[in-house]
C-alpha atoms as a PDB file:
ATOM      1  CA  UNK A   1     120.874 108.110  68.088  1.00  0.00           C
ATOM      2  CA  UNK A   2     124.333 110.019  69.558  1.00  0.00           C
ATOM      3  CA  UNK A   3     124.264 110.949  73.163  1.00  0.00           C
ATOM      4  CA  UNK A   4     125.607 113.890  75.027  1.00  0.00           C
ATOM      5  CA  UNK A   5     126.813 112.563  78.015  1.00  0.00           C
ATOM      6  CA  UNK A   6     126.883 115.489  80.583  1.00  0.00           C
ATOM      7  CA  UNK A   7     128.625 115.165  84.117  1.00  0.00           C
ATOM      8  CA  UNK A   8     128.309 117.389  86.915  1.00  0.00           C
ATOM      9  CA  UNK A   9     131.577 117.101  88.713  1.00  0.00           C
ATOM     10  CA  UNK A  10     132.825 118.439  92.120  1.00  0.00           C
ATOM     11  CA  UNK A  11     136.090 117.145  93.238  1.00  0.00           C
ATOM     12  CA  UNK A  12     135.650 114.181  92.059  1.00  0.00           C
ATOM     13  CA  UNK A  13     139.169 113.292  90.549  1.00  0.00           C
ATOM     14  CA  UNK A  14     139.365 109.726  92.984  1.00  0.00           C
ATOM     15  CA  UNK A  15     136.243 108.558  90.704  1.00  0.00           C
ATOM     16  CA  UNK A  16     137.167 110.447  86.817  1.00  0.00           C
ATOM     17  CA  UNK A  17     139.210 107.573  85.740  1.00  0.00           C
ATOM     18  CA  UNK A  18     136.903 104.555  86.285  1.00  0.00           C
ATOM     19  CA  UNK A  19     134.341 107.406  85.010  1.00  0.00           C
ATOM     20  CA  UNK A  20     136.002 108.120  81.522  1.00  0.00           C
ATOM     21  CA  UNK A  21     137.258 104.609  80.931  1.00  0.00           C
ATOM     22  CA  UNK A  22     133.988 102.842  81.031  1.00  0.00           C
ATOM     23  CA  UNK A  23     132.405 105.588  79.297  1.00  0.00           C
ATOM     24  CA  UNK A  24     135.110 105.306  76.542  1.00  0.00           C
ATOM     25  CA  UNK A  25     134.142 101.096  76.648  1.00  0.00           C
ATOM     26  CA  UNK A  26     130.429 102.234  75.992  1.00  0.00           C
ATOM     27  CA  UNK A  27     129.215 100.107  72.802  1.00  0.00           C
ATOM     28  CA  UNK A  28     126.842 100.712  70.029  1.00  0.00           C
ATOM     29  CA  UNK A  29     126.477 104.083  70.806  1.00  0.00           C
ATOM     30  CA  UNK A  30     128.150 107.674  69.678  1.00  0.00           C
ATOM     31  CA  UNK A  31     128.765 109.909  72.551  1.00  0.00           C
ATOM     32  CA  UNK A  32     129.968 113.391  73.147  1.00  0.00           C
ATOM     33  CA  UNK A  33     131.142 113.989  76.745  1.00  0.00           C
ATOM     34  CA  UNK A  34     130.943 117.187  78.649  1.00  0.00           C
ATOM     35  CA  UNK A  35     132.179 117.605  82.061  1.00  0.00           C
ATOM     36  CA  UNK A  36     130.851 120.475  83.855  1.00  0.00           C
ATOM     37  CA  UNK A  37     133.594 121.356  86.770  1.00  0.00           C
ATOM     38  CA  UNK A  38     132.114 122.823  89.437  1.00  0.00           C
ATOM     39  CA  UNK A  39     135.461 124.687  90.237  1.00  0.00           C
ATOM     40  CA  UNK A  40     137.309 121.427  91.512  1.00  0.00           C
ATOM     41  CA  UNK A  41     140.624 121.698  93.618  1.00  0.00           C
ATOM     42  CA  UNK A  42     141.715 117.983  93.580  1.00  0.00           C
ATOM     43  CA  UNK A  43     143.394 118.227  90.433  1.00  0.00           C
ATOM     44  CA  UNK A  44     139.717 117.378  88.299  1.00  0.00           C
ATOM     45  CA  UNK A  45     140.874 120.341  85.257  1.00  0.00           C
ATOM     46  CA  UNK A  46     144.454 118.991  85.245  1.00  0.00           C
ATOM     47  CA  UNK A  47     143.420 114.921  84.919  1.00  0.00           C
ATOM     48  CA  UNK A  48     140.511 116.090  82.167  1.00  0.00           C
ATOM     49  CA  UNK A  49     142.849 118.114  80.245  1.00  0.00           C
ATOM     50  CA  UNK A  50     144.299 115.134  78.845  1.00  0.00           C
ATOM     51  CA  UNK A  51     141.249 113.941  76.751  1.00  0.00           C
ATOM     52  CA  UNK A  52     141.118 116.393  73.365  1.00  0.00           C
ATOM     53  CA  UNK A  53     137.469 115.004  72.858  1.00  0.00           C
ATOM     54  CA  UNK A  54     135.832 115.863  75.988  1.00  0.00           C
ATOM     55  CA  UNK A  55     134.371 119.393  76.689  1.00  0.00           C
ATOM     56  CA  UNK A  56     134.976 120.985  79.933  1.00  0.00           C
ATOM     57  CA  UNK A  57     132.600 124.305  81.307  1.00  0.00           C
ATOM     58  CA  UNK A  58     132.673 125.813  84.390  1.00  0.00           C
ATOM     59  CA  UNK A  59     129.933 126.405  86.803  1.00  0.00           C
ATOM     60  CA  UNK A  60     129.653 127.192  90.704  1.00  0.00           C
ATOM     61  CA  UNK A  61     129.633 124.918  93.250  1.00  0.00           C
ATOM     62  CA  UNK A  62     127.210 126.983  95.373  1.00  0.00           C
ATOM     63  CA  UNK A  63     124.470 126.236  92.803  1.00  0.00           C
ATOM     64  CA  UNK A  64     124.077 122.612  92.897  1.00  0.00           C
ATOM     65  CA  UNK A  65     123.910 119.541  90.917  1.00  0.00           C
ATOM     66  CA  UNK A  66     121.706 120.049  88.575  1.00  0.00           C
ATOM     67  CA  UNK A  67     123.105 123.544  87.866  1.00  0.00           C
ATOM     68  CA  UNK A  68     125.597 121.836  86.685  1.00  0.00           C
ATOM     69  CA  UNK A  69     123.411 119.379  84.108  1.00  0.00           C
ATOM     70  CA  UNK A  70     121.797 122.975  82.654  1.00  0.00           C
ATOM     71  CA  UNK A  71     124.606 124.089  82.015  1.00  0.00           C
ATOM     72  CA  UNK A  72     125.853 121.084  80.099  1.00  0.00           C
ATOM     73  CA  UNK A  73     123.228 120.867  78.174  1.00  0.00           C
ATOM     74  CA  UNK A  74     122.933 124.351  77.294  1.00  0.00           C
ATOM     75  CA  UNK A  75     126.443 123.487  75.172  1.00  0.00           C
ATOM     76  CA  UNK A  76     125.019 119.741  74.104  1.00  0.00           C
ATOM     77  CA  UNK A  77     124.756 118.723  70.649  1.00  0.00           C
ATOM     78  CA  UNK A  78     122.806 115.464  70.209  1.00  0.00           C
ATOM     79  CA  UNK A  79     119.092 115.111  70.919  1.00  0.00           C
ATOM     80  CA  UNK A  80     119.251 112.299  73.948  1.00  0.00           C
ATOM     81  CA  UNK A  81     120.923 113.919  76.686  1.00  0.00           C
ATOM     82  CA  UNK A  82     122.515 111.544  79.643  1.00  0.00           C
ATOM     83  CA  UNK A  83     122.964 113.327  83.172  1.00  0.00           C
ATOM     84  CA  UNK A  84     125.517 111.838  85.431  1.00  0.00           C
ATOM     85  CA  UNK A  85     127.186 112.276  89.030  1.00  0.00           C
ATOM     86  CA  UNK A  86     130.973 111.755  88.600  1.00  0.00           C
ATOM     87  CA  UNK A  87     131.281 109.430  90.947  1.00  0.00           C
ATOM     88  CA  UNK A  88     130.228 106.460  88.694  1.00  0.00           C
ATOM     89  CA  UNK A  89     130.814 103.773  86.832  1.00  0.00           C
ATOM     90  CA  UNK A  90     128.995 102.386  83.611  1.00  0.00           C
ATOM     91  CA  UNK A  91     128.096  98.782  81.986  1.00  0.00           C
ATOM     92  CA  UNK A  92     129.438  98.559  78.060  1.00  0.00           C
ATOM     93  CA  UNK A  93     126.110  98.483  77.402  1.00  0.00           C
ATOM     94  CA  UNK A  94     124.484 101.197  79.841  1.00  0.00           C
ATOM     95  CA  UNK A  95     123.707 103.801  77.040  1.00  0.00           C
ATOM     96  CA  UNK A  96     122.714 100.948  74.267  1.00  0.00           C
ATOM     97  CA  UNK A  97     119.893  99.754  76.314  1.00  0.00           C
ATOM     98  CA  UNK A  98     118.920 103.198  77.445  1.00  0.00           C
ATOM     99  CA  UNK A  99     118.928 104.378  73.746  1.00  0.00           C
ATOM    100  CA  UNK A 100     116.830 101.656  72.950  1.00  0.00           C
ATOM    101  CA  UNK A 101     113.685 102.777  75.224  1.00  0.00           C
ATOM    102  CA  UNK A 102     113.305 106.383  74.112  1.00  0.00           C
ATOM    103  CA  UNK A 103     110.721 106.496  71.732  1.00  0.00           C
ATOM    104  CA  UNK A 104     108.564 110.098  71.400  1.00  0.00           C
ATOM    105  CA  UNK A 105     105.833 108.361  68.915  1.00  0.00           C
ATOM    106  CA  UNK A 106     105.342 105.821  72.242  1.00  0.00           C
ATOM    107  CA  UNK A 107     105.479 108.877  74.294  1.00  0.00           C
ATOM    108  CA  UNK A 108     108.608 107.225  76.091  1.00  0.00           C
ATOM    109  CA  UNK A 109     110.699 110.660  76.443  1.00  0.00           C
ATOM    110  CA  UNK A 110     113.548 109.576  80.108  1.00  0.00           C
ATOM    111  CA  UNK A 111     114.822 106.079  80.531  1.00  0.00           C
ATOM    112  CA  UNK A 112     115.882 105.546  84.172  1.00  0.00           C
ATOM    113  CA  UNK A 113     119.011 103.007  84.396  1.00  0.00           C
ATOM    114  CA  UNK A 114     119.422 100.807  87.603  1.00  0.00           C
ATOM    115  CA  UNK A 115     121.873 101.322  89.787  1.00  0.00           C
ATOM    116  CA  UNK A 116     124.029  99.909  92.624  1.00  0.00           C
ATOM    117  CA  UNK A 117     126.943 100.094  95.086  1.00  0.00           C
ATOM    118  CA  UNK A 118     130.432 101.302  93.528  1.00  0.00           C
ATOM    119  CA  UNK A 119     131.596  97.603  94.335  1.00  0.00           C
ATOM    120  CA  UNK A 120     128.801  96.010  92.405  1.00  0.00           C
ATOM    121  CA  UNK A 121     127.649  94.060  95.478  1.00  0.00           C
ATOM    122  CA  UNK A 122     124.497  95.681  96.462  1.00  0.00           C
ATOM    123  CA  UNK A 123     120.840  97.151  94.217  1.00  0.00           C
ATOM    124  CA  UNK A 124     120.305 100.897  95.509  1.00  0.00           C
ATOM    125  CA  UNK A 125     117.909 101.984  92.650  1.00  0.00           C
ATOM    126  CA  UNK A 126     116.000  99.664  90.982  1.00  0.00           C
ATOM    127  CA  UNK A 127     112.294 100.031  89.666  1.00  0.00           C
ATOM    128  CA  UNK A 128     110.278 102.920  91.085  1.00  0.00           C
ATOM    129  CA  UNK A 129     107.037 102.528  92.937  1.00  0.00           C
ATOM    130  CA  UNK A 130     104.814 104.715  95.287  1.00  0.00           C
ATOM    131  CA  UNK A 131     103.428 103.189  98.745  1.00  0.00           C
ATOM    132  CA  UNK A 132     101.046 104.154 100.835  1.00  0.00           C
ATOM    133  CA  UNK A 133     101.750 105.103 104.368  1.00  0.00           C
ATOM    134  CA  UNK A 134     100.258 107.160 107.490  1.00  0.00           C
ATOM    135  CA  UNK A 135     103.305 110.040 107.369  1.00  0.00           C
ATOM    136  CA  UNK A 136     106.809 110.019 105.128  1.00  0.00           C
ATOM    137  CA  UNK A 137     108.541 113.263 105.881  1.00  0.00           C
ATOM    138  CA  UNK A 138     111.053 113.026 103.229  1.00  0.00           C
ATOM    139  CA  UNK A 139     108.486 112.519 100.677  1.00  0.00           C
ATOM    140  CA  UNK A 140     106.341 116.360  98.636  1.00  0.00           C
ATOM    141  CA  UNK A 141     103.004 114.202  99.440  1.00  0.00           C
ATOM    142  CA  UNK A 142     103.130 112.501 102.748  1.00  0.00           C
ATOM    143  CA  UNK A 143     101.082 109.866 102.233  1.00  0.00           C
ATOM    144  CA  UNK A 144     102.977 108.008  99.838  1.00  0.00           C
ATOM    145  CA  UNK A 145     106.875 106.762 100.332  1.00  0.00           C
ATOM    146  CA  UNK A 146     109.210 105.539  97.757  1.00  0.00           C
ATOM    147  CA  UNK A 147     109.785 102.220  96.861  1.00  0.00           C
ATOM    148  CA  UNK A 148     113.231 102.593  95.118  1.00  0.00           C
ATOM    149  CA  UNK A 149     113.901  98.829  94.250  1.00  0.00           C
ATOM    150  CA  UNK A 150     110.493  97.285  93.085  1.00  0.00           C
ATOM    151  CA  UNK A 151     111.318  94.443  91.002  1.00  0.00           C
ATOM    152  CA  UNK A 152     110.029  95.895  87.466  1.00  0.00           C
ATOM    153  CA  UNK A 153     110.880  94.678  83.876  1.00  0.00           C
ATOM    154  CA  UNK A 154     112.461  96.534  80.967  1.00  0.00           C
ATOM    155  CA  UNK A 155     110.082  99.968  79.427  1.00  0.00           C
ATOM    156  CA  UNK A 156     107.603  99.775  82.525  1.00  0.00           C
ATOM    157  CA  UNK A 157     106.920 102.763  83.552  1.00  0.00           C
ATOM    158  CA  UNK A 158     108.458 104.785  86.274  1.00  0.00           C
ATOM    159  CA  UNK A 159     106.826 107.946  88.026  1.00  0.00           C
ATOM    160  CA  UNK A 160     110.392 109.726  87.667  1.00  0.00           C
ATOM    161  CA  UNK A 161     114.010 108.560  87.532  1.00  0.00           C
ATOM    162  CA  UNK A 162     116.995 108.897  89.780  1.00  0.00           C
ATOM    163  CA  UNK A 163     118.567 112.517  89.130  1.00  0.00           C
ATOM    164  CA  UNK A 164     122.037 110.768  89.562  1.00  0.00           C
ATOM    165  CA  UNK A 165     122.004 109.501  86.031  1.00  0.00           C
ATOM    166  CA  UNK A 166     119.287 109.434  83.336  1.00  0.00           C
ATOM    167  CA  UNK A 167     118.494 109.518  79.863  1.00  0.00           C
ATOM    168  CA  UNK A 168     116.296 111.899  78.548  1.00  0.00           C
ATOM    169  CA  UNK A 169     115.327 113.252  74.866  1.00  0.00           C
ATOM    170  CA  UNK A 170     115.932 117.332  74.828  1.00  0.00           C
ATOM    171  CA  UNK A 171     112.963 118.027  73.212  1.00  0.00           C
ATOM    172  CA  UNK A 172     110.948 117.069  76.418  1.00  0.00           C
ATOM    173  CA  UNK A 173     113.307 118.564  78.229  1.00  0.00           C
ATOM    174  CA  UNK A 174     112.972 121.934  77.133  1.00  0.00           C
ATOM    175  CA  UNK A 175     109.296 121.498  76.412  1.00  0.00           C
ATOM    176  CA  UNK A 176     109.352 121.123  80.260  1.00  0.00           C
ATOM    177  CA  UNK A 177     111.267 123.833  81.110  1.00  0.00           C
ATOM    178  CA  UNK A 178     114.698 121.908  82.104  1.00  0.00           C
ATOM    179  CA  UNK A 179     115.734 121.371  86.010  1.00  0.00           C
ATOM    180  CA  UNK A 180     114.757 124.130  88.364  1.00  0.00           C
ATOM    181  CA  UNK A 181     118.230 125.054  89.261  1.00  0.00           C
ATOM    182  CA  UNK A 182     117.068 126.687  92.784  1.00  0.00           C
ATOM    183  CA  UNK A 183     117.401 123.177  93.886  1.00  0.00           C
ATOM    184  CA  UNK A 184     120.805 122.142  95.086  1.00  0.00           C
ATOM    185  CA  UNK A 185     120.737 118.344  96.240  1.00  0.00           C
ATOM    186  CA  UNK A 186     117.300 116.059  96.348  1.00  0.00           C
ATOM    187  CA  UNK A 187     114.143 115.596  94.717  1.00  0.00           C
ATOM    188  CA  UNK A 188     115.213 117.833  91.719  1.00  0.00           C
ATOM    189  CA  UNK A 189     114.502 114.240  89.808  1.00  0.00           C
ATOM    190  CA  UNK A 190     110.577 114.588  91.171  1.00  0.00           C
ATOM    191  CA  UNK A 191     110.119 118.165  90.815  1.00  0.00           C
ATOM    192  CA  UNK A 192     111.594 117.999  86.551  1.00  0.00           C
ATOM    193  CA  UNK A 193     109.098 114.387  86.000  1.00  0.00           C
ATOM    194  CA  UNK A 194     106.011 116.104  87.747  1.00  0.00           C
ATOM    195  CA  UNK A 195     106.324 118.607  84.487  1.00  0.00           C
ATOM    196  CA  UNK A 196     106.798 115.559  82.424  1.00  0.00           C
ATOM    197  CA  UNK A 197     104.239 113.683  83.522  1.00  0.00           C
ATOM    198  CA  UNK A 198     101.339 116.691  83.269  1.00  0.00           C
ATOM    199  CA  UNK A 199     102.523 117.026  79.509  1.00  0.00           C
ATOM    200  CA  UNK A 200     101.724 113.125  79.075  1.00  0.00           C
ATOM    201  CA  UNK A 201     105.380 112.153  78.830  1.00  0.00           C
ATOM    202  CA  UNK A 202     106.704 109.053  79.994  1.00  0.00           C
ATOM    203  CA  UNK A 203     109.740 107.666  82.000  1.00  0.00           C
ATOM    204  CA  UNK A 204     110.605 103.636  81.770  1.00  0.00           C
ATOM    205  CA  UNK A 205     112.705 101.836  83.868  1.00  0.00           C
ATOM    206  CA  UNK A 206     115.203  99.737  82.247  1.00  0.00           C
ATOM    207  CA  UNK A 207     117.280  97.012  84.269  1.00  0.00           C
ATOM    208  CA  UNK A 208     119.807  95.964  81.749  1.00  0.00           C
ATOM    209  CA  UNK A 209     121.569  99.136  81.888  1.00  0.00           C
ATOM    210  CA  UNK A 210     123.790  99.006  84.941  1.00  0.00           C
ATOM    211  CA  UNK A 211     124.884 101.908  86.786  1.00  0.00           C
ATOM    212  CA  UNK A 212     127.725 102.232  89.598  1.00  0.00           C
ATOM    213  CA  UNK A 213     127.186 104.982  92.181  1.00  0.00           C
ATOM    214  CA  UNK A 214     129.503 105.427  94.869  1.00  0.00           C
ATOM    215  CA  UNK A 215     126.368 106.591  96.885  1.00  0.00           C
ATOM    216  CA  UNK A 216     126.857 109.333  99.944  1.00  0.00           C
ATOM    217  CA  UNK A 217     130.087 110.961  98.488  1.00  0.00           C
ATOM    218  CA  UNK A 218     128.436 114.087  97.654  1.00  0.00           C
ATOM    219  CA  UNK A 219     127.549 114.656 101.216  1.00  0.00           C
ATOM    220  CA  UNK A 220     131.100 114.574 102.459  1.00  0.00           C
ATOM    221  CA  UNK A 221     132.302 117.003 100.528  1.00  0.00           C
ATOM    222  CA  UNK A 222     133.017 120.705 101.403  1.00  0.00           C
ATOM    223  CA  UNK A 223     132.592 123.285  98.913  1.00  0.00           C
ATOM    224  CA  UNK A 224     134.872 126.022  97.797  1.00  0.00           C
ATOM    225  CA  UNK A 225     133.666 128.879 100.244  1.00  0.00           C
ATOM    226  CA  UNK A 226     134.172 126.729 103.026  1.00  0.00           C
ATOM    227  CA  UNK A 227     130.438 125.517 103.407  1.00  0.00           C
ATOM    228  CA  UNK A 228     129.989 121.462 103.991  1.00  0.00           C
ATOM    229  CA  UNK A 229     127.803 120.063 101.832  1.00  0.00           C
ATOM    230  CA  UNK A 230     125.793 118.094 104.088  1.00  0.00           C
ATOM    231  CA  UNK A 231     124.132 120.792 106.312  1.00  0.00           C
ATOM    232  CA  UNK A 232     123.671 122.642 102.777  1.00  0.00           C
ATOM    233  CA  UNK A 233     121.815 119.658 101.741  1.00  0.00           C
ATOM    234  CA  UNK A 234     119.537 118.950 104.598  1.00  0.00           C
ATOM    235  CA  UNK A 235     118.740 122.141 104.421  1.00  0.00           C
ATOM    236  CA  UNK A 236     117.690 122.397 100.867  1.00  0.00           C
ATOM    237  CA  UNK A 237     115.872 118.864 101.029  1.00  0.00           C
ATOM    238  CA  UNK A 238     113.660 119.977 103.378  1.00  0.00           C
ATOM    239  CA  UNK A 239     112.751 122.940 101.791  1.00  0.00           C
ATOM    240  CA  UNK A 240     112.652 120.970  98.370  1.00  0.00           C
ATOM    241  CA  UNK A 241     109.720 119.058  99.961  1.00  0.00           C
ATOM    242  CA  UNK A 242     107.830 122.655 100.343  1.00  0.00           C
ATOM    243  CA  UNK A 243     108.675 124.160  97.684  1.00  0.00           C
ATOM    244  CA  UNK A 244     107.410 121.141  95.219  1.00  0.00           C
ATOM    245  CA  UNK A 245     104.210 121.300  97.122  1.00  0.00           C
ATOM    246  CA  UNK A 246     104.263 125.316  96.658  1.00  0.00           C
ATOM    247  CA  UNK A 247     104.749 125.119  92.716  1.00  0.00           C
ATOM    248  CA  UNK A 248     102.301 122.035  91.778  1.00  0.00           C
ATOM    249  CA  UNK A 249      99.491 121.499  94.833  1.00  0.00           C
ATOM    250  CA  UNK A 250      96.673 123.861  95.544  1.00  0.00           C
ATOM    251  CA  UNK A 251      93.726 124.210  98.153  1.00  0.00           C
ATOM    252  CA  UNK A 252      94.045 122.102 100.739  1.00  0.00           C
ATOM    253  CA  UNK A 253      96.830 120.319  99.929  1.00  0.00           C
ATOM    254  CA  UNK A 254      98.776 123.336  99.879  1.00  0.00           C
ATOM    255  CA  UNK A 255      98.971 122.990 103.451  1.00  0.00           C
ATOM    256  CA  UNK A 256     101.730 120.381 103.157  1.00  0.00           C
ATOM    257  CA  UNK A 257     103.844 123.009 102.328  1.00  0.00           C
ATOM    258  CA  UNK A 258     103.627 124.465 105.803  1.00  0.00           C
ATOM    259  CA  UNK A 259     103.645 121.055 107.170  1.00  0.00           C
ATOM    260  CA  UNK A 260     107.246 119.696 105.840  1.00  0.00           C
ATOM    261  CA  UNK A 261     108.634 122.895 106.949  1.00  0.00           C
ATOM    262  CA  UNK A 262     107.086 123.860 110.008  1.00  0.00           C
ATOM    263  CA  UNK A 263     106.153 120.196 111.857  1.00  0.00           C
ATOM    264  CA  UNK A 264     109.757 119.468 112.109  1.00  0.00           C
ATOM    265  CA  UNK A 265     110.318 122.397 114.168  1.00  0.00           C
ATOM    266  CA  UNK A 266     108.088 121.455 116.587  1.00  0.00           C
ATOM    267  CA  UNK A 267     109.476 118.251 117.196  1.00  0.00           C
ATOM    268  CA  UNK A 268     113.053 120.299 117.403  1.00  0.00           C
ATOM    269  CA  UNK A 269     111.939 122.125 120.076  1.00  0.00           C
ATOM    270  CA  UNK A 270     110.200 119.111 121.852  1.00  0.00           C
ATOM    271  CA  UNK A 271     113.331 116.885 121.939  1.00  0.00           C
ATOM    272  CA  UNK A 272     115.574 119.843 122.708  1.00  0.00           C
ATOM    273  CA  UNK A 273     117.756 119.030 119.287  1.00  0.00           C
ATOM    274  CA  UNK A 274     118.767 123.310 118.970  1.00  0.00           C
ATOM    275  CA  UNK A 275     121.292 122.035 116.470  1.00  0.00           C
ATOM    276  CA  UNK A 276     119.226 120.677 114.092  1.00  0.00           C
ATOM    277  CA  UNK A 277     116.217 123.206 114.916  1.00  0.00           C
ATOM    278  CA  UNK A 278     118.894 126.157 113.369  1.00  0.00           C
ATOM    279  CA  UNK A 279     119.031 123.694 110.163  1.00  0.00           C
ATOM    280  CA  UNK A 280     114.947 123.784 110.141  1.00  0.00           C
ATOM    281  CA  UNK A 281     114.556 127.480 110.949  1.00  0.00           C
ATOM    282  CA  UNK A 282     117.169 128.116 107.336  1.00  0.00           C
ATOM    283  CA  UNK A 283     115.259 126.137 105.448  1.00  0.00           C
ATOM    284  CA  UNK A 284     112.155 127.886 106.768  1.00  0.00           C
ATOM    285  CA  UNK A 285     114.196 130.991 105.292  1.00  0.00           C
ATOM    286  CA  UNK A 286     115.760 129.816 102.420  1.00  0.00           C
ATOM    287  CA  UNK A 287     111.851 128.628 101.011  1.00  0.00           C
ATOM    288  CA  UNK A 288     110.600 132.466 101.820  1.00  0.00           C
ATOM    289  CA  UNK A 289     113.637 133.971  99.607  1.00  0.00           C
ATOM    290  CA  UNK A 290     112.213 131.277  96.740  1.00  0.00           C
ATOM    291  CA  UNK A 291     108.706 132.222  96.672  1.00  0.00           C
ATOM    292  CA  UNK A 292     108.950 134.878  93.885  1.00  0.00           C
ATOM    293  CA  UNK A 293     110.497 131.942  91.800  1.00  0.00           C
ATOM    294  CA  UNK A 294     107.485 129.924  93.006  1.00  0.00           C
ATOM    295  CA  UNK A 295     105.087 132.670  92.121  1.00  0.00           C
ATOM    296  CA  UNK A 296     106.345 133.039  88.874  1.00  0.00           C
ATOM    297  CA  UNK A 297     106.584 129.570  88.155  1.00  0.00           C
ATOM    298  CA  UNK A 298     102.549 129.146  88.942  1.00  0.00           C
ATOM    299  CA  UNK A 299     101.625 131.681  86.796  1.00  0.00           C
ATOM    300  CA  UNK A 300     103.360 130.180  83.756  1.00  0.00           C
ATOM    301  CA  UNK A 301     102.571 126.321  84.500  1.00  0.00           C
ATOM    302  CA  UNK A 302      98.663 127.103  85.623  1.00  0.00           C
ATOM    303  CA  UNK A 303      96.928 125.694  82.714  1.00  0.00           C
ATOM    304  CA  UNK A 304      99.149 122.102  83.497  1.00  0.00           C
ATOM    305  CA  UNK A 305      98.739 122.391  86.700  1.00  0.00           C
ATOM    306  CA  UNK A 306      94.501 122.719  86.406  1.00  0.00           C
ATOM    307  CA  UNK A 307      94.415 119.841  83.339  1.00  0.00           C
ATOM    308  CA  UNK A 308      96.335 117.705  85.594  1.00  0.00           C
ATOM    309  CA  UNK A 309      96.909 118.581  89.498  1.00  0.00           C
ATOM    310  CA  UNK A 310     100.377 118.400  90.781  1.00  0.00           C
ATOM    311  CA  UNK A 311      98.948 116.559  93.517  1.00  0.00           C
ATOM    312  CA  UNK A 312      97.426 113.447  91.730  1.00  0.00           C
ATOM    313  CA  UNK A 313     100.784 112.435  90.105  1.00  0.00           C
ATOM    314  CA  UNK A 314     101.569 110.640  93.770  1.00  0.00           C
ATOM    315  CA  UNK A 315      98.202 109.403  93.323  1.00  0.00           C
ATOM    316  CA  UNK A 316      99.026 107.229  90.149  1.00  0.00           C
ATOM    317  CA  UNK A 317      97.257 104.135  90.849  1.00  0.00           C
ATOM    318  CA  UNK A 318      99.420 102.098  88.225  1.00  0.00           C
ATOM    319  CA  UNK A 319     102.429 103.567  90.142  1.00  0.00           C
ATOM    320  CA  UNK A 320     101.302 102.441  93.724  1.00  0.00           C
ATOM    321  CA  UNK A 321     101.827  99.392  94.943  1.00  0.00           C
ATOM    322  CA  UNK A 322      98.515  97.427  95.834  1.00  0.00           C
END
């Protein structure tokens, strides 16, 4: 089945060429590419103008990541769409064994490639699996962390894939409603397979396709109004955490809204760390200017939510390590 292979690209010209050769090596697959610039300086346009086949759009940098992925596939014509970083570089087989795992009559809709360090040397994302644990602040349900690199086997199932490249059929993916494009960097891949999983859609993880991910660079990089991405990004993570708990949990277990926002405050104020306590206080903010999105979004996704509970998705006992 042909592939529209969308990147989201932000200065990312040091990484295009490794990028665009291995995705021109790919085998037994036919691919479109689409490179959504995020209004690059380094000289991205110029390098990309030299490929006839490959479809550039433009989107904002101030949006995000996956910003970028909507709008790609808003222009994508095949049914399997593959989102990408730029800053990657592919097995000849990557998209073959990815292909091969999506399957809607098995209810198999994402497959989730593994990945590791830009040199090859080192697994960063392998098989996904929740733990359980007293407190995991960078986690929408506390009580479980991530296990990024459990040692799973081709088409086992995955809780949700790592946003930095995936396959995933479009007819789930606008069944589901797409990415939530009010997130900018992190957990965007959690929030998206939450919908997934409530409409009894499945994710696999699939080892033989081989992903290199030059991990970090994002976070370096400044964007075009002068705003560095990394304060941008803690800021957004954190409220990410909330707002996933705001859209998906309810009674008590609303209440860990409040918590990932307001608990690290306190300990701001306790170790005297004013610097990062600003960083808290925006994303504080930046959640209260999201909750008519959030209201919105509840309204339309009740009947999921009620059938199955945003919370009990981190509660997968087949996804949870003994």
């Amino acid at each position: 089945m042909p592939i529209s292979v969308i990147i989201s690209n932000l200065n990312g010209l040091k990484y295009l060429p490794r990028l665009m050769e291995t995705l021109g090596q790919q085998q037994n697959v036919e691919i479109e590419i689409i490179v959504v610039d995020r209004h690059s300086t380094d000289g991205s346009l110029e390098y990309l103008r030299q490929f006839q086949d490959v479809r550039v759009v433009s989107e904002t940098p101030i949006t995000g990541l996956v910003s970028g992925y909507a709008a790609g596939a808003a222009v994508a014509r095949h049914d399997l769409l593959f989102f990408c970083n730029e800053d990657m570089w592919f097995d000849p087989l990557c998209l073959f064994h990815l292909e091969q795992q999506i399957c809607l009559s098995r209810g198999v809709a994402a497959a989730d490639p593994w990945q590791w360090t830009y040199d090859g040397k080192v697994l960063i994302h392998g098989g996904t699996r929740f733990d359980r644990c007293h407190w995991a602040w960078n986690s929408p349900f506390p009580r479980r962390r991530f296990d990024f690199t459990a040692p799973l086997t081709t088409g086992q199932k995955v809780p949700f894939p790592c946003a930095g490249a995936v396959l995933m059929h479009r007819s789930v993916y606008d069944q589901v409603g797409g990415w939530d494009t009010s997130f900018f960097l992190d957990h965007e891949d959690i929030d998206l397979f939450i919908r997934v999983w409530q409409r009894g859609w499945e994710c696999v993880s699939v080892p033989e396709a081989k992903v290199y991910h030059a991990v970090g660079v994002s976070s370096g990089k400044t964007l075009n109004n002068g705003q560095r991405v990394a304060p941008r990004r803690y800021i957004s993570g954190r409220s990410n955490l909330a707002v996933i708990a705001l859209k998906y949990y309810s009674g008590w277990a609303l209440s860990l809204a409040g918590a990932s926002l307001f608990v690290p405050l306190a300990g701001d104020v306790i170790r005297l760390r004013w610097q990062k306590l600003w960083l808290d206080l925006r994303a504080v903010a930046l959640t209260y200017k999201r909750m008519g999105a959030i209201r919105r979004f509840r309204r339309a996704n009740k009947t999921w939510s009620k059938v199955k509970p945003g919370l009990q998705f981190f509660l997968q006992k087949d996804m949870t390590h003994p």
